[in-house]
N, C-alpha and C. Protein backbone atom coordinates (compact mmCIF):
# COMPACT_ATOMS: atom_id res chain seq x y z
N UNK A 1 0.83 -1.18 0.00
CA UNK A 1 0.00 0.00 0.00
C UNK A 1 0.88 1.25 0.00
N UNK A 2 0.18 2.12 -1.10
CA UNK A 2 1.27 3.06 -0.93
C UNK A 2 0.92 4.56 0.27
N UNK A 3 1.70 5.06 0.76
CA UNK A 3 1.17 5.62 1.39
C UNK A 3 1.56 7.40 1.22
N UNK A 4 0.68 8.11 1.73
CA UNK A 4 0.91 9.47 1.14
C UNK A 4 2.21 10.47 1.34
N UNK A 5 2.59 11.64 0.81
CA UNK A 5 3.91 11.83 1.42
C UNK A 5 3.96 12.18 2.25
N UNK A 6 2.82 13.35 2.91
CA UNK A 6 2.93 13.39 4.51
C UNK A 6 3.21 12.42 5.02
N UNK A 7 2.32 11.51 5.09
CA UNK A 7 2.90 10.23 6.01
C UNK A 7 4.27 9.91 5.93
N UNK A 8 4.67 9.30 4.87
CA UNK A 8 6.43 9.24 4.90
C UNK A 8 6.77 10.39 5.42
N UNK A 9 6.52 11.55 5.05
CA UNK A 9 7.66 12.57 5.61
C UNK A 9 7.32 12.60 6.93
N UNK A 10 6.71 12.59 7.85
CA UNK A 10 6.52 12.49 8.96
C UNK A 10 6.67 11.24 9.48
N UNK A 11 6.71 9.86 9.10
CA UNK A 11 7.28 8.74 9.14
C UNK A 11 8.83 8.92 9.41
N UNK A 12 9.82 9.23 8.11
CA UNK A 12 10.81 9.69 8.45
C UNK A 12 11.44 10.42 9.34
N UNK A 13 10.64 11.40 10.04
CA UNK A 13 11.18 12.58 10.04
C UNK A 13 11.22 11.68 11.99
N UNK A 14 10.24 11.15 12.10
CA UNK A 14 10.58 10.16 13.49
C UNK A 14 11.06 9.38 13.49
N UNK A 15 11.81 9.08 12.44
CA UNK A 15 13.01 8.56 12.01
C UNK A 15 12.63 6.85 12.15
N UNK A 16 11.01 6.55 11.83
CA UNK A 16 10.47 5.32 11.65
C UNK A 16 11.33 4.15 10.97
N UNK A 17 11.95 3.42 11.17
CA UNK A 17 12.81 2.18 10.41
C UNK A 17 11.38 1.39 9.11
N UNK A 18 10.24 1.40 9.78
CA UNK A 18 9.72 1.01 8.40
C UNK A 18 9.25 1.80 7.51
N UNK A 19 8.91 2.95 7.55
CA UNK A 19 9.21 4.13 6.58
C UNK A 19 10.27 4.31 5.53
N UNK A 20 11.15 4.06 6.04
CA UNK A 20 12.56 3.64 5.48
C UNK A 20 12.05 2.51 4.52
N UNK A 21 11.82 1.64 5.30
CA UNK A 21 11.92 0.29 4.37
C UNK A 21 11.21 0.57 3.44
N UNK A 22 9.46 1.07 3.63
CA UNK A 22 8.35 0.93 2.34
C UNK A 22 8.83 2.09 1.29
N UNK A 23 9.66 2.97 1.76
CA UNK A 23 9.98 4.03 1.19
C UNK A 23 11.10 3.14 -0.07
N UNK A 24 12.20 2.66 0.25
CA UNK A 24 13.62 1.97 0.01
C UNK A 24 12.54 1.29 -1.66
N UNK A 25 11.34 0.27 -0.61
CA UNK A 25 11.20 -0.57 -1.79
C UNK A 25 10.08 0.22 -2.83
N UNK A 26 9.61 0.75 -2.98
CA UNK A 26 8.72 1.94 -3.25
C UNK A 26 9.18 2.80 -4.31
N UNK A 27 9.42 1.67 -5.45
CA UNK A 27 10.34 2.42 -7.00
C UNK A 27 9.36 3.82 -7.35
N UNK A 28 8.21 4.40 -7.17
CA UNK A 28 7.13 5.05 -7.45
C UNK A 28 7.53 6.09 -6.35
N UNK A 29 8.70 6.03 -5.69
CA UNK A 29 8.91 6.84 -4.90
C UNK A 29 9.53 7.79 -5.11
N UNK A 30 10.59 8.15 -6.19
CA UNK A 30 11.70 8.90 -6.38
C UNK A 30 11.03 10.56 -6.82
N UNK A 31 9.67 10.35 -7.28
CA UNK A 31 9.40 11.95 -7.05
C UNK A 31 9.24 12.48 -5.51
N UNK A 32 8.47 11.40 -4.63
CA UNK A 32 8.03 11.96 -3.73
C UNK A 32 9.94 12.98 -2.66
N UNK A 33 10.68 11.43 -3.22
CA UNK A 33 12.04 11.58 -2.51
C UNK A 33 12.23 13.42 -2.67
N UNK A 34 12.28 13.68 -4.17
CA UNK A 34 13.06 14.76 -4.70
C UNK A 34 12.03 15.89 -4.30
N UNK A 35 10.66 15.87 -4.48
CA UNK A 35 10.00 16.90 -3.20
C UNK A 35 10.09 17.27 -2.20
N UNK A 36 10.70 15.94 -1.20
CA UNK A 36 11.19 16.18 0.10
C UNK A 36 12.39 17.25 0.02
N UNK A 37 13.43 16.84 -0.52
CA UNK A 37 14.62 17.38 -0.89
C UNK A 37 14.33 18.71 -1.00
N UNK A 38 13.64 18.82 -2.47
CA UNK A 38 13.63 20.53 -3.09
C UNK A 38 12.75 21.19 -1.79
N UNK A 39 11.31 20.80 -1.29
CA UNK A 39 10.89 21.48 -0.17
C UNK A 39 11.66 21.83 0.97
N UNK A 40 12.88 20.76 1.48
CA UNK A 40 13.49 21.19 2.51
C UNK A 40 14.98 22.10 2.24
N UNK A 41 15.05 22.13 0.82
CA UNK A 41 15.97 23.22 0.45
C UNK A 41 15.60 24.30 0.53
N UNK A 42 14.57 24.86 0.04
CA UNK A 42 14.05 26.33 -0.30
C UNK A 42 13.54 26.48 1.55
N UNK A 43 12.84 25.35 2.22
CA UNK A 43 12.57 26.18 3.30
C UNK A 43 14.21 26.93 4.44
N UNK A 44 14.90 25.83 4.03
CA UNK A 44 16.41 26.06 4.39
C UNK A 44 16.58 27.50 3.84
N UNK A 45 16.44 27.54 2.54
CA UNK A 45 16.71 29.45 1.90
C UNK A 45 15.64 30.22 2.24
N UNK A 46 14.55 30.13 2.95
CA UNK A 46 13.62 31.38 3.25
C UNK A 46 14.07 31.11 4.98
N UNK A 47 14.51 30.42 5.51
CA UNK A 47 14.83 30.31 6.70
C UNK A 47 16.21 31.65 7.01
N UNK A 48 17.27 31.42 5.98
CA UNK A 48 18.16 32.22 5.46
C UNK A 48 18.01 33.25 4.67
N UNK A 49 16.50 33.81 4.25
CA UNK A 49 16.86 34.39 3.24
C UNK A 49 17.23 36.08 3.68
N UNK A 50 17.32 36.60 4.70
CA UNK A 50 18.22 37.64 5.28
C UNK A 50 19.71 37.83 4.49
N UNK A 51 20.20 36.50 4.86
CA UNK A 51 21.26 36.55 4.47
C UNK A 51 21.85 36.24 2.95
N UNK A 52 21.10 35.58 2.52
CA UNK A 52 21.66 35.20 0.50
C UNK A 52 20.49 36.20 -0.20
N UNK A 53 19.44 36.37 0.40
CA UNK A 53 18.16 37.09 -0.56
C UNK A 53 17.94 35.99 -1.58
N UNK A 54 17.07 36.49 -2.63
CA UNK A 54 16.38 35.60 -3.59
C UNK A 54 17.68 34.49 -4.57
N UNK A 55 18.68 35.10 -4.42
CA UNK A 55 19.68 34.49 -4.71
C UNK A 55 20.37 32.97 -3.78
N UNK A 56 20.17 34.07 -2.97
CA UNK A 56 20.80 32.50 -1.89
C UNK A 56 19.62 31.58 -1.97
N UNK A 57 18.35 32.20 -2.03
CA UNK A 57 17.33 30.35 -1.86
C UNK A 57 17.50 30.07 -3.81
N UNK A 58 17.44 30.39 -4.52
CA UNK A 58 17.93 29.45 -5.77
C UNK A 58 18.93 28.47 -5.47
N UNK A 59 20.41 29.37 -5.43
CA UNK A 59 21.51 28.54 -4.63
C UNK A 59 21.31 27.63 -3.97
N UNK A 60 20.75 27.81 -3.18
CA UNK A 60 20.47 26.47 -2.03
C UNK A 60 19.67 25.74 -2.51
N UNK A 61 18.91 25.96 -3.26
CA UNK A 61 17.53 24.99 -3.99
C UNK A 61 18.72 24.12 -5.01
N UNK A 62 19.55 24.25 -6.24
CA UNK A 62 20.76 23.83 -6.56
C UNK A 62 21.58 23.18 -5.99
N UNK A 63 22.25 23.68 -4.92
CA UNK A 63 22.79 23.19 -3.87
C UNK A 63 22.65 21.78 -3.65
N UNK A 64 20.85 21.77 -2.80
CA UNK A 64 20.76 20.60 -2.16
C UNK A 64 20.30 19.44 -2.85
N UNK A 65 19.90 20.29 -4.38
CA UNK A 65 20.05 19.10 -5.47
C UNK A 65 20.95 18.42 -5.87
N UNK A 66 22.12 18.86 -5.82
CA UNK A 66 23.25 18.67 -6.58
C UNK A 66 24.07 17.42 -5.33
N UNK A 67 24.27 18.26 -4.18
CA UNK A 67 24.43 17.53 -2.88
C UNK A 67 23.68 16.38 -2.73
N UNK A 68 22.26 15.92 -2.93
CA UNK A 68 21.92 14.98 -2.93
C UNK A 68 22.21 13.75 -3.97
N UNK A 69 22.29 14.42 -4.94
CA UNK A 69 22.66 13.06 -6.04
C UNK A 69 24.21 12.93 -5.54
N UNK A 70 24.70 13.47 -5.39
CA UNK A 70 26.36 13.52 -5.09
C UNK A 70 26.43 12.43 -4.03
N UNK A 71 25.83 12.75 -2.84
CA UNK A 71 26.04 12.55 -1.40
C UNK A 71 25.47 10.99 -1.53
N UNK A 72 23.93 10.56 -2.36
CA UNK A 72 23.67 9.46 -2.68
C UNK A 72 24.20 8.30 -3.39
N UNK A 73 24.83 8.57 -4.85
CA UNK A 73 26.21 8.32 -5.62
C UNK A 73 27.24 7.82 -5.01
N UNK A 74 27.56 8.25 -3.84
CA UNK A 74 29.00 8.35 -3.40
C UNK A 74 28.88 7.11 -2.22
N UNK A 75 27.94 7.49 -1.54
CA UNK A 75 27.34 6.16 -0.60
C UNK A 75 26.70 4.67 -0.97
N UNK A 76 26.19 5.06 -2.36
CA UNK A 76 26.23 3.94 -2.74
C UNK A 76 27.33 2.80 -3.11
N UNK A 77 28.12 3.71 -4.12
CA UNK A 77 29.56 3.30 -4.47
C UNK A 77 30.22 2.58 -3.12
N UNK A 78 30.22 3.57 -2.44
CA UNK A 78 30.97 3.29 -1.10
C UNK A 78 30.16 2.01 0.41
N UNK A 79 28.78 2.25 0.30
CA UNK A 79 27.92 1.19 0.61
C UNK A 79 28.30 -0.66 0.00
N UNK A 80 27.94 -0.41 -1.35
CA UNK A 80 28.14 -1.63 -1.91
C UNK A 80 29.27 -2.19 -2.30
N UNK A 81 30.23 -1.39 -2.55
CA UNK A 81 31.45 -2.17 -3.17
C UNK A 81 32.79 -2.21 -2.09
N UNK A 82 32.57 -0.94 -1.07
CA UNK A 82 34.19 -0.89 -0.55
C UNK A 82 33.38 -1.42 1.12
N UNK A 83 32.51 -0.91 1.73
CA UNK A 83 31.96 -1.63 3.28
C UNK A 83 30.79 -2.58 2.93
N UNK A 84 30.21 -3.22 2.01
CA UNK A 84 29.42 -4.28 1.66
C UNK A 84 29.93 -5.52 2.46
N UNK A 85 28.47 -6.03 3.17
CA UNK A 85 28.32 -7.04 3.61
C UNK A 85 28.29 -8.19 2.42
N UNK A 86 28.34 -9.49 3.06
CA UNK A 86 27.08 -10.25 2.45
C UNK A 86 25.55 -10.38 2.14
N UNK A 87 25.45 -9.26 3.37
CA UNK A 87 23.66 -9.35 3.30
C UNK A 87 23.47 -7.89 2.61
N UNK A 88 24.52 -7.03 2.12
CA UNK A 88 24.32 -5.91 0.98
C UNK A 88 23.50 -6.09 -0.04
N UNK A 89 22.26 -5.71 -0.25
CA UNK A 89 21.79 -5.25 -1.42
C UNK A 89 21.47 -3.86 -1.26
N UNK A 90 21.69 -3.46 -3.07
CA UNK A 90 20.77 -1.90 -3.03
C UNK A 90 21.34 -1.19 -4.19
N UNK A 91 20.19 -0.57 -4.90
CA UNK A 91 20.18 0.03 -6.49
C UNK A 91 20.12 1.63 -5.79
N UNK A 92 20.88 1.71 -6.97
CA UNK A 92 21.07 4.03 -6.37
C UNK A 92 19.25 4.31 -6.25
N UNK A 93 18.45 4.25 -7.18
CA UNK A 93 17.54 4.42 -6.78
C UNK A 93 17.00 4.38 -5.54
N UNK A 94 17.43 2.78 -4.81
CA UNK A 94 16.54 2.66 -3.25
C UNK A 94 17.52 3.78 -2.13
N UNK A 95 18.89 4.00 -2.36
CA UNK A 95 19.54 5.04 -2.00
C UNK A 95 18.81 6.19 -1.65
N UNK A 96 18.62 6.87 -3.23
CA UNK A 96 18.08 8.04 -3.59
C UNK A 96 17.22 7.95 -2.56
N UNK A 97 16.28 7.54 -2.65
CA UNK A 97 14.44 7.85 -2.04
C UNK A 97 14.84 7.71 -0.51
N UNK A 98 15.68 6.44 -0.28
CA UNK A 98 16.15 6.93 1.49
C UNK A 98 16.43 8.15 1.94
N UNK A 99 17.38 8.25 1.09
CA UNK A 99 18.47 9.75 1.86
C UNK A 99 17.66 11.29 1.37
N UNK A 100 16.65 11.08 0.45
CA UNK A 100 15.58 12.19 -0.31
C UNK A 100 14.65 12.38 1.06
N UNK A 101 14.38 11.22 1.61
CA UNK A 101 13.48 11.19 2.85
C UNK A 101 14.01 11.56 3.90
N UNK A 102 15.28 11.50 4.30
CA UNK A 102 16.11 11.38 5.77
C UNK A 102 16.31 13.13 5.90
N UNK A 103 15.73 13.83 4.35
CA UNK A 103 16.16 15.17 4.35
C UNK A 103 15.04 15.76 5.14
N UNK A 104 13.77 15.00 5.71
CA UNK A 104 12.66 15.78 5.69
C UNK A 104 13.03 16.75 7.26
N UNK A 105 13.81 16.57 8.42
CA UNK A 105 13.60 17.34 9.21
C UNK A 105 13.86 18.81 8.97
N UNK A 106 14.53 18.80 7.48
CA UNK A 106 15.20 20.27 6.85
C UNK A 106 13.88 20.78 7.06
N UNK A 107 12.78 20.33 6.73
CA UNK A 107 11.30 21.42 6.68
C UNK A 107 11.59 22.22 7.64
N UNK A 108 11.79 22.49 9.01
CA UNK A 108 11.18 23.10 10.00
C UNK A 108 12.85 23.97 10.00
N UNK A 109 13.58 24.11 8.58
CA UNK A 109 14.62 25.42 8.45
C UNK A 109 13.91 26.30 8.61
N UNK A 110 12.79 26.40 8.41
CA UNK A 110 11.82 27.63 7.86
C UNK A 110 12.04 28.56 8.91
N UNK A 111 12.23 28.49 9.96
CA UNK A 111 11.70 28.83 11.19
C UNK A 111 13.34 29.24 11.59
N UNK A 112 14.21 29.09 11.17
CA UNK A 112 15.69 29.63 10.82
C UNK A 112 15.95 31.02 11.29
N UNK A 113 15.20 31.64 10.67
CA UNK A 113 15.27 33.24 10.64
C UNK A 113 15.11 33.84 12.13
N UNK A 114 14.22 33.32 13.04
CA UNK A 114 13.68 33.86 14.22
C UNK A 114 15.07 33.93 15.12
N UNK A 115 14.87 35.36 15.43
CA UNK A 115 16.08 35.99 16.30
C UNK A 115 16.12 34.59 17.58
N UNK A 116 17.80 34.52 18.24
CA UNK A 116 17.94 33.65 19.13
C UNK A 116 17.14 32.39 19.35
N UNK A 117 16.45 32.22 18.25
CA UNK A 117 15.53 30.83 17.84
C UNK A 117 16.72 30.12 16.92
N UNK A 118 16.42 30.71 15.75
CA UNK A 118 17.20 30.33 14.93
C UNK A 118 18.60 29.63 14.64
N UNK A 119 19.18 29.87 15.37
CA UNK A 119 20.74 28.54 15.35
C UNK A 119 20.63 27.43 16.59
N UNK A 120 19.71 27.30 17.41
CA UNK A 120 18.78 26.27 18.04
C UNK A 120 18.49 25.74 17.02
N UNK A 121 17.61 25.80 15.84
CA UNK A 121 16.58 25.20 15.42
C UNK A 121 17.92 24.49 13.98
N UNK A 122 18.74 25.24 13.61
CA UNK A 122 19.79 24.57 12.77
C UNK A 122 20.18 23.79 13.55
N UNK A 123 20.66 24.22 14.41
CA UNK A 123 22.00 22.68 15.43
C UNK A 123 20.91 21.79 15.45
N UNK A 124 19.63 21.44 16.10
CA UNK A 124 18.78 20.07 16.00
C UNK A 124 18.15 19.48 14.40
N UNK A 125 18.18 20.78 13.93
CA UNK A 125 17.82 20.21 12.08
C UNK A 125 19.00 19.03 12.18
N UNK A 126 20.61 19.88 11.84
CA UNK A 126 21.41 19.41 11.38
C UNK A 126 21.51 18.04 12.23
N UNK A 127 21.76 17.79 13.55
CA UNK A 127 21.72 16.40 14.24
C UNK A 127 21.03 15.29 13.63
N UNK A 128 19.23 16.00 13.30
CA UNK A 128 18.03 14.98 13.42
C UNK A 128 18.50 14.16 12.05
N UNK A 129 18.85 15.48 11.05
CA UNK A 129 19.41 14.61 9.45
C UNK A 129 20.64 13.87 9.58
N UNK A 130 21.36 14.06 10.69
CA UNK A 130 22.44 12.97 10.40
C UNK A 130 22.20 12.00 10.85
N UNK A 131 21.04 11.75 11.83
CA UNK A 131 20.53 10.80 12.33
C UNK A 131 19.67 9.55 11.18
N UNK A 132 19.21 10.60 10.85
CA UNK A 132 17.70 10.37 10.06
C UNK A 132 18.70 9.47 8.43
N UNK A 133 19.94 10.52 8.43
CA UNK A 133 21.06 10.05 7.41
C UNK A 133 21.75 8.38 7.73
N UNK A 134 21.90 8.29 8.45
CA UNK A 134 22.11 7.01 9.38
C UNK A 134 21.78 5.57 9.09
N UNK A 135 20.32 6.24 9.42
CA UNK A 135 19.56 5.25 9.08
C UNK A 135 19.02 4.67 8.00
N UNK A 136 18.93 6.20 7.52
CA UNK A 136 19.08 5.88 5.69
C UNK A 136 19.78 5.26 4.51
N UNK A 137 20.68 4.83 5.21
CA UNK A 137 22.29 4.39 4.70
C UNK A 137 22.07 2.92 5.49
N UNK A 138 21.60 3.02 6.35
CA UNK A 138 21.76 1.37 7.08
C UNK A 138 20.60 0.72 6.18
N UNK A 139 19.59 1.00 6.19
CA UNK A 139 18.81 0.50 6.06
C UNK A 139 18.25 0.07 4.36
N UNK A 140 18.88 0.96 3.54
CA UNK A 140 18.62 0.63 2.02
C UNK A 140 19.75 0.31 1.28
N UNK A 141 21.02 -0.38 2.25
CA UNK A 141 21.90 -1.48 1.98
C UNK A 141 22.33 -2.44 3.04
N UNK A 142 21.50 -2.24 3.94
CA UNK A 142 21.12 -3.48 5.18
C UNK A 142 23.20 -3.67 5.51
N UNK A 143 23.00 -2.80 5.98
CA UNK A 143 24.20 -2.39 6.42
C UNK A 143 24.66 -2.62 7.84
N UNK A 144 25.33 -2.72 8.63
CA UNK A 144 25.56 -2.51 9.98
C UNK A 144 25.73 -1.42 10.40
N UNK A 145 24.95 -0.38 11.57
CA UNK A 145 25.58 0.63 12.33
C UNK A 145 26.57 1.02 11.67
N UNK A 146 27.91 0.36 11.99
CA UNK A 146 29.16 0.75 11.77
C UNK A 146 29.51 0.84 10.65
N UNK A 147 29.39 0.05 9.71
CA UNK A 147 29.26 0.17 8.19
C UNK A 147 28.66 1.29 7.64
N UNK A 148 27.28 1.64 8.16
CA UNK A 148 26.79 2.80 8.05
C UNK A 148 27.34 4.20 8.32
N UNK A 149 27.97 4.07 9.53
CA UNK A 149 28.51 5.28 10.17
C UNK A 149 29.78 5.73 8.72
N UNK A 150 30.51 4.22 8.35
CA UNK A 150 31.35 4.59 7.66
C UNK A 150 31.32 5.16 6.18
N UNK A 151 30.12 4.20 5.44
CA UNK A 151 29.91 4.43 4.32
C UNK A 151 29.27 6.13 4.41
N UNK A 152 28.81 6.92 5.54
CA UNK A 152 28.53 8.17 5.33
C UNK A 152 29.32 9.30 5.44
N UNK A 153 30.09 8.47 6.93
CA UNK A 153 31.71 9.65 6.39
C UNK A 153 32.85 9.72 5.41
N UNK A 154 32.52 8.66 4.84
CA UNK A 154 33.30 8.44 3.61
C UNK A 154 32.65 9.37 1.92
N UNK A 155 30.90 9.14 2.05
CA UNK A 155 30.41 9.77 1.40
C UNK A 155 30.21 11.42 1.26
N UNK A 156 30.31 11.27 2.66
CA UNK A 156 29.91 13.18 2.96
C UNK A 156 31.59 13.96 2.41
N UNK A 157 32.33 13.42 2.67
CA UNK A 157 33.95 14.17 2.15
C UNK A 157 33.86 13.88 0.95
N UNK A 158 33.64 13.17 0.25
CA UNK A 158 33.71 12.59 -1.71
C UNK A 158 32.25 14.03 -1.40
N UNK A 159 31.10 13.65 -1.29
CA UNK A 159 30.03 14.89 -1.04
C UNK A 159 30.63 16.37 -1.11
N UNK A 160 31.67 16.71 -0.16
CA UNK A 160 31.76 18.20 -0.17
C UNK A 160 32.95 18.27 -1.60
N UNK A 161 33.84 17.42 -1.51
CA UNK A 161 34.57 17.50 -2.82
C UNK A 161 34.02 17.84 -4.36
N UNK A 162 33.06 16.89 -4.29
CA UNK A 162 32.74 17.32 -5.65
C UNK A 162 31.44 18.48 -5.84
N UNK A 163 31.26 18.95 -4.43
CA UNK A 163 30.08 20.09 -4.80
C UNK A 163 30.67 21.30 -4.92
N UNK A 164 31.76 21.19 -4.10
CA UNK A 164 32.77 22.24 -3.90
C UNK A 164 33.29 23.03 -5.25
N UNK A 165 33.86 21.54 -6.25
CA UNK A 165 33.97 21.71 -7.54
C UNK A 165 33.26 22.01 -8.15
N UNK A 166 32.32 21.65 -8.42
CA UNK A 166 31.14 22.08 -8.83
C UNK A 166 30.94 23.11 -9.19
N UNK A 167 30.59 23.86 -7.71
CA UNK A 167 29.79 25.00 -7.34
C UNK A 167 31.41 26.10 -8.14
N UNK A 168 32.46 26.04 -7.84
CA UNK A 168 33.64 26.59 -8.29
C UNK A 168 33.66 26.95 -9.65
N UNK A 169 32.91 26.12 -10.46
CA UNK A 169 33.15 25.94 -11.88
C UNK A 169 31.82 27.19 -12.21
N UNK A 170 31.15 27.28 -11.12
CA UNK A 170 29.87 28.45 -11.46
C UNK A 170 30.14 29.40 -10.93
């Protein structure tokens, strides 16, 4: 049964392990993934937008596109071939829609802007997604904890490398 994206995103966002899963197997999922994503980018840039203006939320809308296929790409690679179990399976796709989902606590950037609120509400964003990242990585290459922990710090540095470049080349 498929279920709506509120539900996943709020599934996720409590960082539900079977959310994950129906999400993972849930090929019909990869728009809902990239909504999560683009919604929790732009609320990330109106959360910020003091500081970049209409410019910085494009940027960041780019950004966390670009960062996501990157950051997904890189964990996969690094998931399946270099910390792969035996009990490893997983297509970039079931990747994608995990780590598209694990983005959802970004929604409540929105709320960014509010004087002495605001870098409270980043420091627990940023935690809940590495959390939420975690699990996302364990769970849509049935990974171990530790495997997990690794295949993401391995991904997030290949991640800033090539956005870095990227973004350089613009």
């Amino acid at each position: 049964m498929q279920q709506s994206l509120s539900n996943r995103v709020i599934g996720a966002a409590r960082l539900d392990i079977a959310t994950y899963e129906a999400v993972e197997r849930d090929v019909n999922a990869n728009a809902q993934a990239l909504a999560v994503v683009v919604a929790g980018a732009i609320a990330s840039g109106i959360g910020s937008i003091g500081a970049g203006g209409l410019t910085g939320l494009v940027g960041g809308v780019l950004a966390g596109l670009v960062s996501w296929v990157t950051y997904a790409a890189a964990a996969y690679l690094i998931g399946t071939r270099l910390l792969a179990t035996s009990e490893t399976r997983a297509t970039l796709g079931e990747v994608l829609r995990t780590l598209g989902f694990a983005q959802a606590p970004r929604l409540l950037l929105v709320l960014a802007w509010i004087p002495l609120l605001g870098w409270l509400v980043s420091f627990v964003v940023a935690v809940w997604v590495l959390v939420a990242t975690l699990i996302a990585v364990r769970q849509s290459m049935e990974l171990t904890t530790g495997r997990a922990i690794g295949t993401a710090l391995i991904a997030w540095v290949i991640m800033v490398v090539i956005t870095g470049l990227f973004f350089s080349l613009f």
